[in-house]
PDB file of N, CA and C in Angstrom:
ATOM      1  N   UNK A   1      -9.689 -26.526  14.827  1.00  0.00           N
ATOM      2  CA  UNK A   1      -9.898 -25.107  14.571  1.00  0.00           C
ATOM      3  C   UNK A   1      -9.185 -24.723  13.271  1.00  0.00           C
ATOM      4  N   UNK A   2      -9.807 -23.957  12.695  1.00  0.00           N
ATOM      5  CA  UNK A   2      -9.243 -23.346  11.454  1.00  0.00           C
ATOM      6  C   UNK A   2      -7.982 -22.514  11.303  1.00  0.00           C
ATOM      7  N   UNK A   3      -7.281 -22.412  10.405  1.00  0.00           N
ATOM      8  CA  UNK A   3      -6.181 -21.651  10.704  1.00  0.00           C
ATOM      9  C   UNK A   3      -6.402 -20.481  10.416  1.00  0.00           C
ATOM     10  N   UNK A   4      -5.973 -19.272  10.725  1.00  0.00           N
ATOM     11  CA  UNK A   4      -6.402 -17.725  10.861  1.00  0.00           C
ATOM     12  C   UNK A   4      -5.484 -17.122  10.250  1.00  0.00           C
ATOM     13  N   UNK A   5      -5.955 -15.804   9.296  1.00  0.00           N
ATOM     14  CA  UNK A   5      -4.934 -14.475   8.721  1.00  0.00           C
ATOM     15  C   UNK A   5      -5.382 -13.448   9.322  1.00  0.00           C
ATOM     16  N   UNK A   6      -4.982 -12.563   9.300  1.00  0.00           N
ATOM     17  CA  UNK A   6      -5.622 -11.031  10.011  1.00  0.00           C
ATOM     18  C   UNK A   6      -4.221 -10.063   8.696  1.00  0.00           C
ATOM     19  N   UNK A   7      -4.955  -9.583   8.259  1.00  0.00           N
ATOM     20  CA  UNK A   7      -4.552  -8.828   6.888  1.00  0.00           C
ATOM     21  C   UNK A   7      -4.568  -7.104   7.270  1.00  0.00           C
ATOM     22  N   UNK A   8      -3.398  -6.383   8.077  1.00  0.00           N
ATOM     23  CA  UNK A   8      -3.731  -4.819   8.309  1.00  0.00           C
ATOM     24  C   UNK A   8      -3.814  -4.549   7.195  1.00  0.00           C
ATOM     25  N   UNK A   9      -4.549  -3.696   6.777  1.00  0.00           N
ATOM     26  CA  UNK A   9      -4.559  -2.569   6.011  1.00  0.00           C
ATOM     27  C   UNK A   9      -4.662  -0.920   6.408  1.00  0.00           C
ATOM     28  N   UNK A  10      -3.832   0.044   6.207  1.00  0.00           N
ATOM     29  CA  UNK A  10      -3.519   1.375   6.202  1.00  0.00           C
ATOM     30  C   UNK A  10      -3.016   1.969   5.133  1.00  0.00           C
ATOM     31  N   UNK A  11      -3.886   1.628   3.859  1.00  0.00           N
ATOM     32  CA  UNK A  11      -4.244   2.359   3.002  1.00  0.00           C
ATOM     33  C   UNK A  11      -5.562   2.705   3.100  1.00  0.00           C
ATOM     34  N   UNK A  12      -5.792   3.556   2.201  1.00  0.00           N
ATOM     35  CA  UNK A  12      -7.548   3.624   1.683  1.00  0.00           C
ATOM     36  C   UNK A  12      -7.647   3.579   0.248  1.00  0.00           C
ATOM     37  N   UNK A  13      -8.615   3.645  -0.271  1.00  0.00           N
ATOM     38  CA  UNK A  13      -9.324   3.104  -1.439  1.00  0.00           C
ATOM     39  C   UNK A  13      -8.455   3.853  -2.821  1.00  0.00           C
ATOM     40  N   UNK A  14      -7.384   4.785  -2.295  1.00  0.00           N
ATOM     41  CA  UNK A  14      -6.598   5.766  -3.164  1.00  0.00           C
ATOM     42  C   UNK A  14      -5.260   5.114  -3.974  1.00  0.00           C
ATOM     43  N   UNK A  15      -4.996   3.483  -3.730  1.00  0.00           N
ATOM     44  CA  UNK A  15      -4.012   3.024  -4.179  1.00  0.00           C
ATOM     45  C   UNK A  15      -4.297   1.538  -3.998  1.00  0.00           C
ATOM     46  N   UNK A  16      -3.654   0.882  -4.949  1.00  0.00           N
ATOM     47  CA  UNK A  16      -3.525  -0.605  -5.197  1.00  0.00           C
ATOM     48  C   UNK A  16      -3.347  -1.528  -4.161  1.00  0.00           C
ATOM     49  N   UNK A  17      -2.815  -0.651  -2.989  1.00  0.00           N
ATOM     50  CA  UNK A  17      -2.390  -1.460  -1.693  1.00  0.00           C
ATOM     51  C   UNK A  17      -4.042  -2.592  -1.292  1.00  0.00           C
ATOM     52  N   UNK A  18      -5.097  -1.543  -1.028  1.00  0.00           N
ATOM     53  CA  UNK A  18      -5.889  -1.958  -0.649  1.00  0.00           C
ATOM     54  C   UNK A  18      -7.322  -2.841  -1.901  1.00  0.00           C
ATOM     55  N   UNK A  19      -6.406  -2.639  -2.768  1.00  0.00           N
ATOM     56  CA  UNK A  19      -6.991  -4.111  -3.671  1.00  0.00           C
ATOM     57  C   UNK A  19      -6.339  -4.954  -3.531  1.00  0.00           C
ATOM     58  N   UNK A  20      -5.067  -4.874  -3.517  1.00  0.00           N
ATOM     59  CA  UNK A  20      -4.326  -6.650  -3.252  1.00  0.00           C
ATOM     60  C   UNK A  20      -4.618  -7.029  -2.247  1.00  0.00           C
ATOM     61  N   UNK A  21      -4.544  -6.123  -0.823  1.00  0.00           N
ATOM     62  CA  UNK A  21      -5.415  -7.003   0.188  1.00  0.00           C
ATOM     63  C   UNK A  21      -6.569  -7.494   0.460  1.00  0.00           C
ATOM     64  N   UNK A  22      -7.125  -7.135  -0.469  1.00  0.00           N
ATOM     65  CA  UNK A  22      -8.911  -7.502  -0.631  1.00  0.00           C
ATOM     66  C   UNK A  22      -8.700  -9.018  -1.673  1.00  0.00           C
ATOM     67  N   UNK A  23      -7.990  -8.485  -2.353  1.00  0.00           N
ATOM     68  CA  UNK A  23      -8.161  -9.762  -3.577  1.00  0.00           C
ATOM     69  C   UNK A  23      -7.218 -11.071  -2.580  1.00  0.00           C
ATOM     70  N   UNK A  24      -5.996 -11.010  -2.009  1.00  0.00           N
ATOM     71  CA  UNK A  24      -5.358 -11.743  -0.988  1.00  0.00           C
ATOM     72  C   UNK A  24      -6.342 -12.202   0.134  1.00  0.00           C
ATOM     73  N   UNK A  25      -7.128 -11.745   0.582  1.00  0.00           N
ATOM     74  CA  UNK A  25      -7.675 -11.877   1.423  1.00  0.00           C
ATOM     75  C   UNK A  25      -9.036 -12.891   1.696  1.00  0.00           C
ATOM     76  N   UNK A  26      -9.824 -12.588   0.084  1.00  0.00           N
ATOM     77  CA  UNK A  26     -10.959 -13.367  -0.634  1.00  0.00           C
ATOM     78  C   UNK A  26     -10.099 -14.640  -1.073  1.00  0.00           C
ATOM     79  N   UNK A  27      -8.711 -14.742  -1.463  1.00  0.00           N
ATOM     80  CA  UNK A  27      -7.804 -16.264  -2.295  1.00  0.00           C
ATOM     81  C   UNK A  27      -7.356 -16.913  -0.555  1.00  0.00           C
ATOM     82  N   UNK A  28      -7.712 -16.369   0.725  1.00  0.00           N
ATOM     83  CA  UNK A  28      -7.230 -17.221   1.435  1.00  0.00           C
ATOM     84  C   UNK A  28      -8.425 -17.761   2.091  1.00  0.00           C
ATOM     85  N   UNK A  29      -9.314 -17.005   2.105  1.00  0.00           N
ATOM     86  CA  UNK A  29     -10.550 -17.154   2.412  1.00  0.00           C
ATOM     87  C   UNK A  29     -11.325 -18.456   1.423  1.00  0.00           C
ATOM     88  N   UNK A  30     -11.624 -18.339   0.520  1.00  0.00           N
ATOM     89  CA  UNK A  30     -11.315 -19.359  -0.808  1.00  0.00           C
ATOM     90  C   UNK A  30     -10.564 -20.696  -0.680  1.00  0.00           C
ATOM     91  N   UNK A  31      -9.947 -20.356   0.230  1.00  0.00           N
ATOM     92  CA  UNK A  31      -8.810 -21.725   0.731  1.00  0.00           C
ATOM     93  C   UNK A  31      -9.084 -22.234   2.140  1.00  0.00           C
ATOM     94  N   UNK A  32     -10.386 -21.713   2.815  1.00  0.00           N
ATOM     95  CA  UNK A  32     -10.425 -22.562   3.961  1.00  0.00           C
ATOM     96  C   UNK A  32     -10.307 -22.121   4.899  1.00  0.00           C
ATOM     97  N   UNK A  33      -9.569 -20.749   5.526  1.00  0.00           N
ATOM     98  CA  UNK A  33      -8.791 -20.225   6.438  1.00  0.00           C
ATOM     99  C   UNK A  33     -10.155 -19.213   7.073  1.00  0.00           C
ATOM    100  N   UNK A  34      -9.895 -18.700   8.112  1.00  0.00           N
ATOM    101  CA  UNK A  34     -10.754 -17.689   8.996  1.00  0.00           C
ATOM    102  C   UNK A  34      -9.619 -16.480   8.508  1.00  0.00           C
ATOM    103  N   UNK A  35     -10.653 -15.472   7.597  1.00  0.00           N
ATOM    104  CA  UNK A  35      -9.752 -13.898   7.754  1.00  0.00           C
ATOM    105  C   UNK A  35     -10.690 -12.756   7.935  1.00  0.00           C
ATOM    106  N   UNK A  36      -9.379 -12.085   8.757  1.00  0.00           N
ATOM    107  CA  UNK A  36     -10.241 -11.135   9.363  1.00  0.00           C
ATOM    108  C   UNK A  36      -9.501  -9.820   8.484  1.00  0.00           C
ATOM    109  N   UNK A  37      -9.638  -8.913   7.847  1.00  0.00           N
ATOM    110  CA  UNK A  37      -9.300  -7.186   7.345  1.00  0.00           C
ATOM    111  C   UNK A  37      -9.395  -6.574   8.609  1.00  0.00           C
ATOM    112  N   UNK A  38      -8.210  -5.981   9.316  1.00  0.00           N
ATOM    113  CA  UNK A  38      -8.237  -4.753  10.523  1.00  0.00           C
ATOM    114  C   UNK A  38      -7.992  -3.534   9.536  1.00  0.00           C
ATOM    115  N   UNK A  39      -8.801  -2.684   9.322  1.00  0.00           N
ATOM    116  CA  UNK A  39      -8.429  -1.382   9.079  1.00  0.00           C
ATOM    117  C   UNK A  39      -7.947  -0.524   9.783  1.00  0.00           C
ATOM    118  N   UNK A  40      -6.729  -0.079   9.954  1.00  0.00           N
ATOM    119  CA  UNK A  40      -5.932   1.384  10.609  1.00  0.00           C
ATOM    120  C   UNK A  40      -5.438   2.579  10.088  1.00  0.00           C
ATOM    121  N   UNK A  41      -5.077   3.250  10.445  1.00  0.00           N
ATOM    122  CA  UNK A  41      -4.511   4.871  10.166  1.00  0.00           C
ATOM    123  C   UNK A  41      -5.692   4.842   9.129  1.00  0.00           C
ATOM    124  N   UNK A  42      -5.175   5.412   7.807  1.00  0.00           N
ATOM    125  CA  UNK A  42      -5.886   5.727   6.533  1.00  0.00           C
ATOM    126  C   UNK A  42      -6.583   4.667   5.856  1.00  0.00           C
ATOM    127  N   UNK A  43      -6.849   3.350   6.277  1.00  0.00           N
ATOM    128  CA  UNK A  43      -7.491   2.275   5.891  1.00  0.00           C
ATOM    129  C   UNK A  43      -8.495   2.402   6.216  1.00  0.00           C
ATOM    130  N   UNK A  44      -9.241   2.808   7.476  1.00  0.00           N
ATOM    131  CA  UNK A  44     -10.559   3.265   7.463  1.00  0.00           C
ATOM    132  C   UNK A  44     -11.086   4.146   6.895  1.00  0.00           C
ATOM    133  N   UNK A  45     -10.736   4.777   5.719  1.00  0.00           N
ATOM    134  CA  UNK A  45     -11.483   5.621   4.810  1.00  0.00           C
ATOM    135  C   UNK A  45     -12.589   4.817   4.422  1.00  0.00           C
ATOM    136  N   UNK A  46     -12.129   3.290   4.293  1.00  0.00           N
ATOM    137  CA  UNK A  46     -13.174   2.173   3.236  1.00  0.00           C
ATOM    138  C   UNK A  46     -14.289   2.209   4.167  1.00  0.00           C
ATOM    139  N   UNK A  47     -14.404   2.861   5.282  1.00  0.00           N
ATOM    140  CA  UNK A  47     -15.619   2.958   6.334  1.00  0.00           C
ATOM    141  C   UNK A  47     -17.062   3.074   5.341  1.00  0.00           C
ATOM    142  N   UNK A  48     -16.287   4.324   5.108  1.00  0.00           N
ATOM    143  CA  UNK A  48     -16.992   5.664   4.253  1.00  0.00           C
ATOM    144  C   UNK A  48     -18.343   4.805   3.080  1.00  0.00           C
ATOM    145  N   UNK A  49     -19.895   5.166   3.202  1.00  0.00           N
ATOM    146  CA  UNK A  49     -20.356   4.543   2.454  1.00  0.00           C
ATOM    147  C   UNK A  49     -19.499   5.625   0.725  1.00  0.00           C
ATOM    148  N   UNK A  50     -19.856   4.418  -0.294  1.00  0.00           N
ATOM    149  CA  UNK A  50     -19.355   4.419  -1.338  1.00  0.00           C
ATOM    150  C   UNK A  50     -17.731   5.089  -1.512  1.00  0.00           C
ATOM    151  N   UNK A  51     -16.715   4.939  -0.878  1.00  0.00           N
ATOM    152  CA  UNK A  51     -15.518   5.192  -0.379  1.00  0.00           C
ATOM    153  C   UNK A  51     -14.892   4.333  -1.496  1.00  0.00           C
ATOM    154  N   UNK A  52     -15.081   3.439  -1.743  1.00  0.00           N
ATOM    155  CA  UNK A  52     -14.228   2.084  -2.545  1.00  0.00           C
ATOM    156  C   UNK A  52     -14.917   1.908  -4.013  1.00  0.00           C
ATOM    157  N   UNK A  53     -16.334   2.759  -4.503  1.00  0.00           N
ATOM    158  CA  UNK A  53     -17.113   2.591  -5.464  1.00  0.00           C
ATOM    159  C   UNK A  53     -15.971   2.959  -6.649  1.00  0.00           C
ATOM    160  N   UNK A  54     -15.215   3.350  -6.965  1.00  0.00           N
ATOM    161  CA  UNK A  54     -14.511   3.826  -8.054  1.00  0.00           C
ATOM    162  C   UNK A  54     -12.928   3.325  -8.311  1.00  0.00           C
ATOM    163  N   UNK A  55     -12.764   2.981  -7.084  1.00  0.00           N
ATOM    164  CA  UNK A  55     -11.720   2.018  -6.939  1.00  0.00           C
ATOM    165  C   UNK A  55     -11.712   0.811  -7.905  1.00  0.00           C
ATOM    166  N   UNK A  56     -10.676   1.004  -8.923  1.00  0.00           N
ATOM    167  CA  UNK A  56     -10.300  -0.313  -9.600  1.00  0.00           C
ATOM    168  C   UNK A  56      -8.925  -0.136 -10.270  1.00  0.00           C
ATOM    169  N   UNK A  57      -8.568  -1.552  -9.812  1.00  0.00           N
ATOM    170  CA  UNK A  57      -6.611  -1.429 -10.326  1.00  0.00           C
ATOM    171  C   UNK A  57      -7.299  -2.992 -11.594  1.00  0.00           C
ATOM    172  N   UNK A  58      -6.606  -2.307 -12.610  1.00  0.00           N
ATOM    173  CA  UNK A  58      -6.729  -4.015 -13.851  1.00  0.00           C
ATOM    174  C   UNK A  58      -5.644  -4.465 -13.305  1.00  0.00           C
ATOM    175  N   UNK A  59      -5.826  -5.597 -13.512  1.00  0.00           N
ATOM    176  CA  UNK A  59      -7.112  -6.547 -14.004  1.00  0.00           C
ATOM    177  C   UNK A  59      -7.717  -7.313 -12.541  1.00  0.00           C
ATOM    178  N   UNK A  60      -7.174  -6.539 -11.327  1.00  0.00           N
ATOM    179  CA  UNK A  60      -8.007  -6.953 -10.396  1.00  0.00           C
ATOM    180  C   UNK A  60      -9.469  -7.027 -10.221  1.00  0.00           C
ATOM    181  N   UNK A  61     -10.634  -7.671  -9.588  1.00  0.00           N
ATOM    182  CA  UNK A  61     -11.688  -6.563  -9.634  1.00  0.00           C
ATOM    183  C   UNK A  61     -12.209  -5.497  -8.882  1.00  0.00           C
ATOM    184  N   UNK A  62     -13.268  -4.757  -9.213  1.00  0.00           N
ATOM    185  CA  UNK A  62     -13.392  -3.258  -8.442  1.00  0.00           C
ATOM    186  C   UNK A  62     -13.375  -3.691  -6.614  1.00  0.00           C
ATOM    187  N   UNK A  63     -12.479  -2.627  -5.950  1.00  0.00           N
ATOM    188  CA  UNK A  63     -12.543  -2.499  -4.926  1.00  0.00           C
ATOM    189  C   UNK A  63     -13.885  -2.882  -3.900  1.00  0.00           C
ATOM    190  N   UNK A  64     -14.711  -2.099  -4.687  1.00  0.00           N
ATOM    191  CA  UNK A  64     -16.156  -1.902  -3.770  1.00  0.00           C
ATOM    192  C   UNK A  64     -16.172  -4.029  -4.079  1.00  0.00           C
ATOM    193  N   UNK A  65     -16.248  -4.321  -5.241  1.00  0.00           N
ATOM    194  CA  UNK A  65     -16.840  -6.217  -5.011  1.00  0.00           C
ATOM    195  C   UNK A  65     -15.865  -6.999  -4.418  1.00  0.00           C
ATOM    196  N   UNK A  66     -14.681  -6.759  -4.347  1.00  0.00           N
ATOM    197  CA  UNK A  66     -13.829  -6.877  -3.272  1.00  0.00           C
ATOM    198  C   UNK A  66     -14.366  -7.199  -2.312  1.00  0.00           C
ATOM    199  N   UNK A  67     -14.238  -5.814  -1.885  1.00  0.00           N
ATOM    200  CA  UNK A  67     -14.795  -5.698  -0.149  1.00  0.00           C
ATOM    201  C   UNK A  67     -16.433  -7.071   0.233  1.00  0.00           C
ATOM    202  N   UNK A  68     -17.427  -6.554  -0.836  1.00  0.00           N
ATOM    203  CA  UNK A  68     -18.361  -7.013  -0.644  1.00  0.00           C
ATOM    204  C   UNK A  68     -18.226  -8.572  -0.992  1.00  0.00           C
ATOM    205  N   UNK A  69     -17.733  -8.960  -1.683  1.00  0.00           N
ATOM    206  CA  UNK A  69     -17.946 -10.821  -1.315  1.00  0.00           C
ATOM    207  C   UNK A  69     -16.792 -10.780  -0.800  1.00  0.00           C
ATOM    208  N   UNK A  70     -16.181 -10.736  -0.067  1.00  0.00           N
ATOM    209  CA  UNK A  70     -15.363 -11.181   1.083  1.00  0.00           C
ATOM    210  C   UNK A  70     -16.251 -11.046   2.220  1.00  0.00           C
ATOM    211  N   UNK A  71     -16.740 -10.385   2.444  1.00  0.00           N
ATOM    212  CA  UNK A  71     -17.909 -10.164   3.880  1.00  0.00           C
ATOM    213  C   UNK A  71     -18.866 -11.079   3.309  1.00  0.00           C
ATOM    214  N   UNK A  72     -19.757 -10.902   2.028  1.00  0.00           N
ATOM    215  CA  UNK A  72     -20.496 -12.285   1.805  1.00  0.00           C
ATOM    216  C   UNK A  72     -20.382 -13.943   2.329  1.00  0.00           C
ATOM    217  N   UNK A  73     -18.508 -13.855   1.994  1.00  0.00           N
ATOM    218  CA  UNK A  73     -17.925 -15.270   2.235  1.00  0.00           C
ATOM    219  C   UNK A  73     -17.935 -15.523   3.416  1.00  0.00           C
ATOM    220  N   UNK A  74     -18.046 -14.410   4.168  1.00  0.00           N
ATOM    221  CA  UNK A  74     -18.068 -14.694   5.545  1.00  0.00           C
ATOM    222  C   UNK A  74     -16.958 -14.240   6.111  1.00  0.00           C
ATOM    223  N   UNK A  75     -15.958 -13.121   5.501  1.00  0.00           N
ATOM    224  CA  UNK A  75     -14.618 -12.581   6.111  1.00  0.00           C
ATOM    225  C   UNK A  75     -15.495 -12.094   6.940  1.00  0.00           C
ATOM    226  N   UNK A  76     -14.435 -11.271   8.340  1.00  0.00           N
ATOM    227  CA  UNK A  76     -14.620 -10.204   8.998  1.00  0.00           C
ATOM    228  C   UNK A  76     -13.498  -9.352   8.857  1.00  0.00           C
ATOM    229  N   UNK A  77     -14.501  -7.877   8.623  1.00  0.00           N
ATOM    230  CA  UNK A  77     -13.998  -6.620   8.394  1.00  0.00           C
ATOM    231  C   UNK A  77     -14.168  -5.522   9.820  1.00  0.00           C
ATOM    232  N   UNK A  78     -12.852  -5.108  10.046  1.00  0.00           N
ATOM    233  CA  UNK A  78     -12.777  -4.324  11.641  1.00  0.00           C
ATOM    234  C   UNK A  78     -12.570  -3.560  10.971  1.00  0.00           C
ATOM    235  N   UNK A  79     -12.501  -2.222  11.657  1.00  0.00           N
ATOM    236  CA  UNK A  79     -11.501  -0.734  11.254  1.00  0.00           C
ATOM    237  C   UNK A  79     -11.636  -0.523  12.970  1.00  0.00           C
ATOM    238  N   UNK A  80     -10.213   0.249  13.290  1.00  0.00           N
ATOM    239  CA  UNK A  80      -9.910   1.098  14.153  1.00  0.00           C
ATOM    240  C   UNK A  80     -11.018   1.653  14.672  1.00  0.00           C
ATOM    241  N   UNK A  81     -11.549   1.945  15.752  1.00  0.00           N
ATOM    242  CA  UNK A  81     -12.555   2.610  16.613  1.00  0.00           C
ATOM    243  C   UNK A  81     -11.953   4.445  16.538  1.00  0.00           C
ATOM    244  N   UNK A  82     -10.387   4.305  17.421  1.00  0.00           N
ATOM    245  CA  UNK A  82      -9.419   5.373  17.471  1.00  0.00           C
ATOM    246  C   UNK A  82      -9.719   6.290  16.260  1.00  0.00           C
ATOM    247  N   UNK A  83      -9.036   4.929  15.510  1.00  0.00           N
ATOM    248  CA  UNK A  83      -8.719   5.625  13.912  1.00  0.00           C
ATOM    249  C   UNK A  83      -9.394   6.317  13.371  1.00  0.00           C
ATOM    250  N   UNK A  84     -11.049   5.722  13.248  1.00  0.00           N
ATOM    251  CA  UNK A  84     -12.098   6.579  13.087  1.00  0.00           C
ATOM    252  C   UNK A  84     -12.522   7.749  13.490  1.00  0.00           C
ATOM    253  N   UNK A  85     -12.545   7.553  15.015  1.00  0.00           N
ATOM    254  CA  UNK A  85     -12.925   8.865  15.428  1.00  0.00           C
ATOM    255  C   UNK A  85     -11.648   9.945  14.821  1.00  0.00           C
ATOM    256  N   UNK A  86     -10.686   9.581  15.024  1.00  0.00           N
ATOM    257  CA  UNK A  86      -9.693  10.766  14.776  1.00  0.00           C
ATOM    258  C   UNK A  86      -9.443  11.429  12.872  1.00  0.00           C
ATOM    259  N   UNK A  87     -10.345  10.556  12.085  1.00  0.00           N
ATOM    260  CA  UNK A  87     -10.870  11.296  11.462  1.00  0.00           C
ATOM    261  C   UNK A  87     -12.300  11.666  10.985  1.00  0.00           C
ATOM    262  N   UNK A  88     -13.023  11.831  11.730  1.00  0.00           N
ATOM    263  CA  UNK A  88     -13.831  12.309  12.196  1.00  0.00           C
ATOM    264  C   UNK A  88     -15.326  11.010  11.334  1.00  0.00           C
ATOM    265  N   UNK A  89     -15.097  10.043  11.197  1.00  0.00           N
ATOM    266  CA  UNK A  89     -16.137   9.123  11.166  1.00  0.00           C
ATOM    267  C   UNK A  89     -16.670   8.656  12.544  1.00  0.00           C
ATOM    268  N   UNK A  90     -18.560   8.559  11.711  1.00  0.00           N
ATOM    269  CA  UNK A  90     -19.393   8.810  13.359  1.00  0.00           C
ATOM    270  C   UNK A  90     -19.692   6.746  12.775  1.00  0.00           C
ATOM    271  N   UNK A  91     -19.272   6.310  14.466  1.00  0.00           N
ATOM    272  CA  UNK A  91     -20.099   4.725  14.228  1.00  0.00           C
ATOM    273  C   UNK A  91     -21.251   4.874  13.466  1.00  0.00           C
ATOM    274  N   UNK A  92     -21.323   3.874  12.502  1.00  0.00           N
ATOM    275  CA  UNK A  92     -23.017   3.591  11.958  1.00  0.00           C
ATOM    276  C   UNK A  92     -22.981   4.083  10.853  1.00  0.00           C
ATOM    277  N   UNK A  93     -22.401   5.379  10.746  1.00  0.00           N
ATOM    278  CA  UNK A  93     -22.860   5.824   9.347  1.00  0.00           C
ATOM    279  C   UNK A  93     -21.869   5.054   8.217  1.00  0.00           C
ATOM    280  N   UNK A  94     -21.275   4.339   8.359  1.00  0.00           N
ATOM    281  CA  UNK A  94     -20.307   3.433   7.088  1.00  0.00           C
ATOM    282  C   UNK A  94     -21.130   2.545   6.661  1.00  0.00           C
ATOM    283  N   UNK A  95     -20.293   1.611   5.647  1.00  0.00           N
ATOM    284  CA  UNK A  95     -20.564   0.296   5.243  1.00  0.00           C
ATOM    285  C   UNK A  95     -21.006  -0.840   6.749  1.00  0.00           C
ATOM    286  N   UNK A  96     -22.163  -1.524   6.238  1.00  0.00           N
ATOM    287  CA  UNK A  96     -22.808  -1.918   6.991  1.00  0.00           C
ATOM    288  C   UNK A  96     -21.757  -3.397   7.390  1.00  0.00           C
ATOM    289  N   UNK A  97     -20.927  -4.131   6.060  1.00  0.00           N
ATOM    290  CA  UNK A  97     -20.263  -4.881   6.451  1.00  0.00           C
ATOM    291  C   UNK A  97     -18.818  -4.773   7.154  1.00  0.00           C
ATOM    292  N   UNK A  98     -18.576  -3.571   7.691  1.00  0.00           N
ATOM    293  CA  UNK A  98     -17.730  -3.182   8.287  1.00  0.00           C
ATOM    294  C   UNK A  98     -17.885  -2.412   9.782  1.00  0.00           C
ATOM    295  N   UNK A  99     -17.105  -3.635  11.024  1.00  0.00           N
ATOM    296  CA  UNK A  99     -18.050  -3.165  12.209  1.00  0.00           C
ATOM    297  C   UNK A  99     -16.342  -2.468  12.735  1.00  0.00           C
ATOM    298  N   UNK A 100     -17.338  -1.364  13.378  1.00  0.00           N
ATOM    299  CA  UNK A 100     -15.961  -0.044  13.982  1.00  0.00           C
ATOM    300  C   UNK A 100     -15.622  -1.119  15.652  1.00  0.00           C
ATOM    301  N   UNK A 101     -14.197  -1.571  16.039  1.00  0.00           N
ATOM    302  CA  UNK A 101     -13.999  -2.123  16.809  1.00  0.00           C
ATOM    303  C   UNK A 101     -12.536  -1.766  17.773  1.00  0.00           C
ATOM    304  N   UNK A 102     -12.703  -1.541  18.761  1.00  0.00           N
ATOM    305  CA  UNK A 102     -11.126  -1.204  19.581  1.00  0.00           C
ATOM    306  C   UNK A 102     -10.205  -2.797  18.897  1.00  0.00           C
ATOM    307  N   UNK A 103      -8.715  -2.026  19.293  1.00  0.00           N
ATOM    308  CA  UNK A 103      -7.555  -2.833  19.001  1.00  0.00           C
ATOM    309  C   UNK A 103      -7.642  -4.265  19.427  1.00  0.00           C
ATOM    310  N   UNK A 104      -8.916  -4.189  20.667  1.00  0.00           N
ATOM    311  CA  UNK A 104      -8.761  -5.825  21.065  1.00  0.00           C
ATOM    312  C   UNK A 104      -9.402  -7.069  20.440  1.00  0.00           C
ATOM    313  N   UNK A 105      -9.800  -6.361  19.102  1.00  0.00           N
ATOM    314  CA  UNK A 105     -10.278  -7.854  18.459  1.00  0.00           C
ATOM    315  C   UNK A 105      -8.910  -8.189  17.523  1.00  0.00           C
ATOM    316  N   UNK A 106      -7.927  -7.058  17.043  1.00  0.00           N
ATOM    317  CA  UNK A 106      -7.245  -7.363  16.515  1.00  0.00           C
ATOM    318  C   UNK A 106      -6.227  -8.273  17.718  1.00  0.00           C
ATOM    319  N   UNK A 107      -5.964  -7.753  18.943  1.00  0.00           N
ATOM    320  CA  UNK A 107      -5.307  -8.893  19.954  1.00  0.00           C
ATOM    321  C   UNK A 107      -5.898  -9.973  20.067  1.00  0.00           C
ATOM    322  N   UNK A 108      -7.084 -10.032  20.254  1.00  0.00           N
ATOM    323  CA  UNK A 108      -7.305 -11.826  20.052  1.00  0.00           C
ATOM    324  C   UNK A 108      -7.254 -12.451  19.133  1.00  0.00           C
ATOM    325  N   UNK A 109      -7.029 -11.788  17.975  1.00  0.00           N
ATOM    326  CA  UNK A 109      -6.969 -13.233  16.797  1.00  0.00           C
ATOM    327  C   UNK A 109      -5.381 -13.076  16.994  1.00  0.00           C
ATOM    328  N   UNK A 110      -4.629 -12.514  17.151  1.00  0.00           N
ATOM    329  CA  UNK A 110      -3.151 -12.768  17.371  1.00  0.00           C
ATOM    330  C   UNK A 110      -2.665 -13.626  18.652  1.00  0.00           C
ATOM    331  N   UNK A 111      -3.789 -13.605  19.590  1.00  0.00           N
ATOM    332  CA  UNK A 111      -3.062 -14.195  20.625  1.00  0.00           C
ATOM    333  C   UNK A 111      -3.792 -15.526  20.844  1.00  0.00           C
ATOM    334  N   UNK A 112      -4.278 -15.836  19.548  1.00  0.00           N
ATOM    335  CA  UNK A 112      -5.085 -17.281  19.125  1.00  0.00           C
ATOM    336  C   UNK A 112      -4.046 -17.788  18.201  1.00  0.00           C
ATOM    337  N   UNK A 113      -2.800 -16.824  17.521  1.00  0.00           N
ATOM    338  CA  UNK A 113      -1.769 -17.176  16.678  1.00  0.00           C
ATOM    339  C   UNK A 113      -2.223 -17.140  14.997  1.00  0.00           C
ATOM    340  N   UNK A 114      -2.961 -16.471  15.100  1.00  0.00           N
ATOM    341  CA  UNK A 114      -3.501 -15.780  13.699  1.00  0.00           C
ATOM    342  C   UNK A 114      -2.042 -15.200  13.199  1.00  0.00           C
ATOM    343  N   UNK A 115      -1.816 -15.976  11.741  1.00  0.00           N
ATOM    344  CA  UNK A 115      -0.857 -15.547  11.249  1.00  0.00           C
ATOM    345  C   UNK A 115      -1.409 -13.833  10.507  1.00  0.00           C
ATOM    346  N   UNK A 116       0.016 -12.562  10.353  1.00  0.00           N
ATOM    347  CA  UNK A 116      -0.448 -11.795  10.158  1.00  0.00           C
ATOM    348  C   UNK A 116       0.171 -10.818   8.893  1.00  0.00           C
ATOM    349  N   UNK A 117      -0.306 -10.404   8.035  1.00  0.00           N
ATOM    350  CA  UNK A 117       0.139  -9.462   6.603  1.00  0.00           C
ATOM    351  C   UNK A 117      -0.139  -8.176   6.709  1.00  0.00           C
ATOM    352  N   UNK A 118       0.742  -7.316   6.294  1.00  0.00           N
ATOM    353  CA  UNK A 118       0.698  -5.773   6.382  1.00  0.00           C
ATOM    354  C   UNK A 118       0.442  -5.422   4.731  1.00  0.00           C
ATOM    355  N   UNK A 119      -0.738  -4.330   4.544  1.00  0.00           N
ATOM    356  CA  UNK A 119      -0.334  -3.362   3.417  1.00  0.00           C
ATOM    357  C   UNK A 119      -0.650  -2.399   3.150  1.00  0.00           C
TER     358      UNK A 119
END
């Protein structure tokens, strides 16, 4: 079995946090590993269609291609179910590579020993 990251993110598309975890996330992915992006608190903004379109920190690249070839590569992208609703995102209407999921997918890749990064 492959070895696993699970990368929180609780930023949104408003600061650098959530490009280094995108760009971290695609360099481990790149290396072999199963990663999964959990979005929480304010990290599910990136729900939002075009949420991440304007997002760019240099010399990283833009947020939005980020996101999108990492899901190409085959990452998986969660956000908070909670999180969502409590700011008022309806399932479905986001980014299509981003599926709205309760806390328990983030417990099973941890209790498979998915190593884990905060940002």
């Amino acid at each position: 079995m492959k070895r696993r990251l699970v990368v929180v993110l609780t930023h949104g598309a408003n600061t650098d946090r959530s490009t280094i975890a995108f760009t971290v996330a695609n360099a481990t992915l790149s290396a072999g590993m199963e990663v999964m992006v959990f979005l929480a608190s304010d990290g599910v903004d990136l729900v939002r269609e075009h949420a991440a379109d304007m997002a760019s920190v240099k010399p990283f690249l833009g947020l939005d291609e980020l996101i999108s070839k990492f899901a190409a590569g085959g990452g998986v992208i969660a956000a908070c179910g909670s999180c969502c609703t409590f700011r008022g995102l309806n399932i479905g209407d986001g980014r299509k590579e981003i599926q709205v999921a309760g806390v328990s997918i983030l417990a099973d890749w941890l209790a498979g020993g998915a190593t884990t990064i905060s940002f």
